[in-house]
Protein backbone atom coordinates (compact mmCIF):
# COMPACT_ATOMS: atom_id res chain seq x y z
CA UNK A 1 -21.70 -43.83 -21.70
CA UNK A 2 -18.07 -45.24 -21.63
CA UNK A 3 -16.80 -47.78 -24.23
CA UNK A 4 -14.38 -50.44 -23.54
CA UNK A 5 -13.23 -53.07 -25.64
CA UNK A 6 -13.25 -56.70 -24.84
CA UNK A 7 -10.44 -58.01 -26.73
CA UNK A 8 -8.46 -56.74 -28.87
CA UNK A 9 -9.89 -57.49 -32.18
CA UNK A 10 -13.46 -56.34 -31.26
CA UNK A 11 -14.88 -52.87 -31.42
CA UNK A 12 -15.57 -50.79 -28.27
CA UNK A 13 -19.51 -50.69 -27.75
CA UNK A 14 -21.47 -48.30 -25.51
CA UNK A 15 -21.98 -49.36 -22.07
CA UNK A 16 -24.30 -47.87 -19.38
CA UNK A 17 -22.09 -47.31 -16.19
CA UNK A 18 -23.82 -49.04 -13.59
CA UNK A 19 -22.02 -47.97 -10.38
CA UNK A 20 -23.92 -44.72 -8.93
CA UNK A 21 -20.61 -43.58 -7.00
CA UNK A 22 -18.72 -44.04 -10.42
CA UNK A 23 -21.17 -41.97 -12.52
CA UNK A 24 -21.15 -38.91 -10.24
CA UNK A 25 -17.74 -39.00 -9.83
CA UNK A 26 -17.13 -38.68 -13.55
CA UNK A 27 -19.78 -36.90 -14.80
CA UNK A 28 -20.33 -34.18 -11.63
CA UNK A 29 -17.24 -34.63 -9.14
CA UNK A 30 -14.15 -34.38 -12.02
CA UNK A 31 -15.89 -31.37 -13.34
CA UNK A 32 -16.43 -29.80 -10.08
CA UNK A 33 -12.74 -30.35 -9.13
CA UNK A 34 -11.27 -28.40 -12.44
CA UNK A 35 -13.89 -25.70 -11.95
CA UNK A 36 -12.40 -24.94 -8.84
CA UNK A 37 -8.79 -25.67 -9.56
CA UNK A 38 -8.78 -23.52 -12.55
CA UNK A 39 -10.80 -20.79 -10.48
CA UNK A 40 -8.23 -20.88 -7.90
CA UNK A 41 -5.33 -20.52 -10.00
CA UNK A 42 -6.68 -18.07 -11.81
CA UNK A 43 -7.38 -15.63 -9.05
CA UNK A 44 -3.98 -16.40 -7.26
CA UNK A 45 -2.40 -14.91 -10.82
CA UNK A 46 -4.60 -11.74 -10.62
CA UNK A 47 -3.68 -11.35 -7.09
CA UNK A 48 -0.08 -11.79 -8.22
CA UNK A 49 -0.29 -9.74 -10.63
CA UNK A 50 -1.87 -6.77 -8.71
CA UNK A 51 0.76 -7.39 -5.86
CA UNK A 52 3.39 -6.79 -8.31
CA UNK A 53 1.76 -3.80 -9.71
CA UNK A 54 1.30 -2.43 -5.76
CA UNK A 55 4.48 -3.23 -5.03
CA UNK A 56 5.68 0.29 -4.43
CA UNK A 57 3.52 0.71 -1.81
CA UNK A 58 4.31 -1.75 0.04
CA UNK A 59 6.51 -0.16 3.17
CA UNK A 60 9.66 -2.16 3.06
CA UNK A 61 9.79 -1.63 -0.55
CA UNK A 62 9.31 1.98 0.24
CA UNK A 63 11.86 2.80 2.31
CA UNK A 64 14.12 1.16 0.82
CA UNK A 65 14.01 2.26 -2.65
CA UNK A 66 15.88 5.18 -4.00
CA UNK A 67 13.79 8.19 -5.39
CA UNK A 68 13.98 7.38 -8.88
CA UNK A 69 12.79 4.44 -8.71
CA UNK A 70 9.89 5.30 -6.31
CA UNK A 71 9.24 7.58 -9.39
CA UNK A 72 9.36 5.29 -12.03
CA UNK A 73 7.22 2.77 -10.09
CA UNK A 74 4.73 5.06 -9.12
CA UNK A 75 4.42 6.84 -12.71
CA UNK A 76 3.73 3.38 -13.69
CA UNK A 77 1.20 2.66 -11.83
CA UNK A 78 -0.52 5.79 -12.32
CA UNK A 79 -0.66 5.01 -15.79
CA UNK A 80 -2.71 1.88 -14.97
CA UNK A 81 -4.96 3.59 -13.03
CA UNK A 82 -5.13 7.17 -15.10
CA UNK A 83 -8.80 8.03 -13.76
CA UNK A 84 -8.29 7.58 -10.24
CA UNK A 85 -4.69 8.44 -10.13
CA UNK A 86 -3.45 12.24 -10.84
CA UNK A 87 -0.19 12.72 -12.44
CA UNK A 88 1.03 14.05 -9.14
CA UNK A 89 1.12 11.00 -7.56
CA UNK A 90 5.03 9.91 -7.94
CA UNK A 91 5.33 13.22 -6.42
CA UNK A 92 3.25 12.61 -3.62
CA UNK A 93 4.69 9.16 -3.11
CA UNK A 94 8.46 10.62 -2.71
CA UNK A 95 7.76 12.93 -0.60
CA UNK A 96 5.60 10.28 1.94
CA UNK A 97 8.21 8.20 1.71
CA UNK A 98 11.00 11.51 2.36
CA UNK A 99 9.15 12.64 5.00
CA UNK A 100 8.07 9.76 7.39
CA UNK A 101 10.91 7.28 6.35
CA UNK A 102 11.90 6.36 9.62
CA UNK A 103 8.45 5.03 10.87
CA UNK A 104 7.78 3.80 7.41
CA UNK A 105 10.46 1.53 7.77
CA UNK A 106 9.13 0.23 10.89
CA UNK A 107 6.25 -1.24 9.31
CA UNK A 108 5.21 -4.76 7.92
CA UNK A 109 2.26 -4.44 5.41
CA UNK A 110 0.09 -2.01 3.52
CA UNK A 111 -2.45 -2.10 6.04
CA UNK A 112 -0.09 -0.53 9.03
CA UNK A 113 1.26 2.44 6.22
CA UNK A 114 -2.89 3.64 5.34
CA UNK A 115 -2.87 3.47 9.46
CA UNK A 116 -0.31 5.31 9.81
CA UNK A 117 -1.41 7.96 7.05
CA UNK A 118 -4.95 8.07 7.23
CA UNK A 119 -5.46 7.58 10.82
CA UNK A 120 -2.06 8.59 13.33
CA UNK A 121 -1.34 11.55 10.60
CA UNK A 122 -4.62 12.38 9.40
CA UNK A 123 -3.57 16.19 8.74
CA UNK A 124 -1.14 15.19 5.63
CA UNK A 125 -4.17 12.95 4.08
CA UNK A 126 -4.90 16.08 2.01
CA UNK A 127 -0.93 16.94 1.07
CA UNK A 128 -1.36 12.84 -0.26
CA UNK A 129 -4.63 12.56 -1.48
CA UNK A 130 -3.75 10.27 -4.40
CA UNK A 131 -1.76 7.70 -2.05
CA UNK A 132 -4.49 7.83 -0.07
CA UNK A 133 -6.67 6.54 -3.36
CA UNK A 134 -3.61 4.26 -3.97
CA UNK A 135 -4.03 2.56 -0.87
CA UNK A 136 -7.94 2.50 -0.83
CA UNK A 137 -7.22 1.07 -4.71
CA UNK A 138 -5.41 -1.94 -2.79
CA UNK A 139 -7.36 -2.68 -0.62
CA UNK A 140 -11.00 -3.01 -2.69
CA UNK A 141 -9.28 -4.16 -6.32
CA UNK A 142 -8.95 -7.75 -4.86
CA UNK A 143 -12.73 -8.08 -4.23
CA UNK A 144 -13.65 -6.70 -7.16
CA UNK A 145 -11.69 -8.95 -9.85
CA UNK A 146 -12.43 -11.82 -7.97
CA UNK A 147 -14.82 -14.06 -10.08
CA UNK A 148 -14.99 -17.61 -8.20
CA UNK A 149 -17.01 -16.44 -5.26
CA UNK A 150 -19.93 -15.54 -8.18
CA UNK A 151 -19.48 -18.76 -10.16
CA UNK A 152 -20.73 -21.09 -7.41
């Protein structure tokens, strides 16, 4: 039911909206629209904010950032993620980054440094075991914090 007013000195009555198109539009299309909208925005801030909390991992941000900050970054993270990170991890993370810095710094995404560990240097997996986790963490927390696929 909308209400309009006629004139100005009369008070707005109820009024049946008569136009089909103009009824679903207001009362299913508009709310559809925010739904998604506010969905949308809301998962492009969680993946934001997981990208930022990732961002260590990342391989241009990893060869290029000095030790102590590779520590800092990493201890960080590990704190966020306490029960599937060990306290070795910083550790672990310096001396990946130490020891294959110059093909790290060859690579573009995430994706190309778990290649590179898991699969073309699958023998230091186990001297990284918790990057390894780091990088698996990466790759499945998206899917998993994602609510607007279950909403619909």
């Amino acid at each position: 039911m909308a209400r309009k007013k006629r004139h100005f000195d009369e008070l707005a009555k109820d009024t049946r909206m008569t136009n089909e198109e103009e009824r679903f539009r207001i009362t299913e299309f508009n709310c559809l629209i925010y739904t998604v909208t506010s969905q949308l925005t809301q998962r492009f801030t969680a993946m934001n904010n997981l990208i930022k909390k990732f961002s260590i991992i990342f391989p241009k941000v990893l060869s290029s950032t000095p030790e102590h900050d590779i520590v800092s970054q990493a201890t960080a993270l590990q704190k966020d993620y306490s029960s599937d990170l060990s306290e070795a991890f910083s550790v672990q993370l310096v001396k990946l980054a130490f020891s294959l810095k110059s093909e790290i710094a060859k690579l573009s995404s995430v994706k190309d440094l778990a290649h590179l560990l898991i699969v073309d240097h699958a023998a230091m997996t186990l001297a990284f075991t918790d990057v390894v986790s780091a990088l698996l963490l990466f790759f499945t927390l998206p899917v998993t914090i994602e609510t607007a696929e279950r909403s619909f």
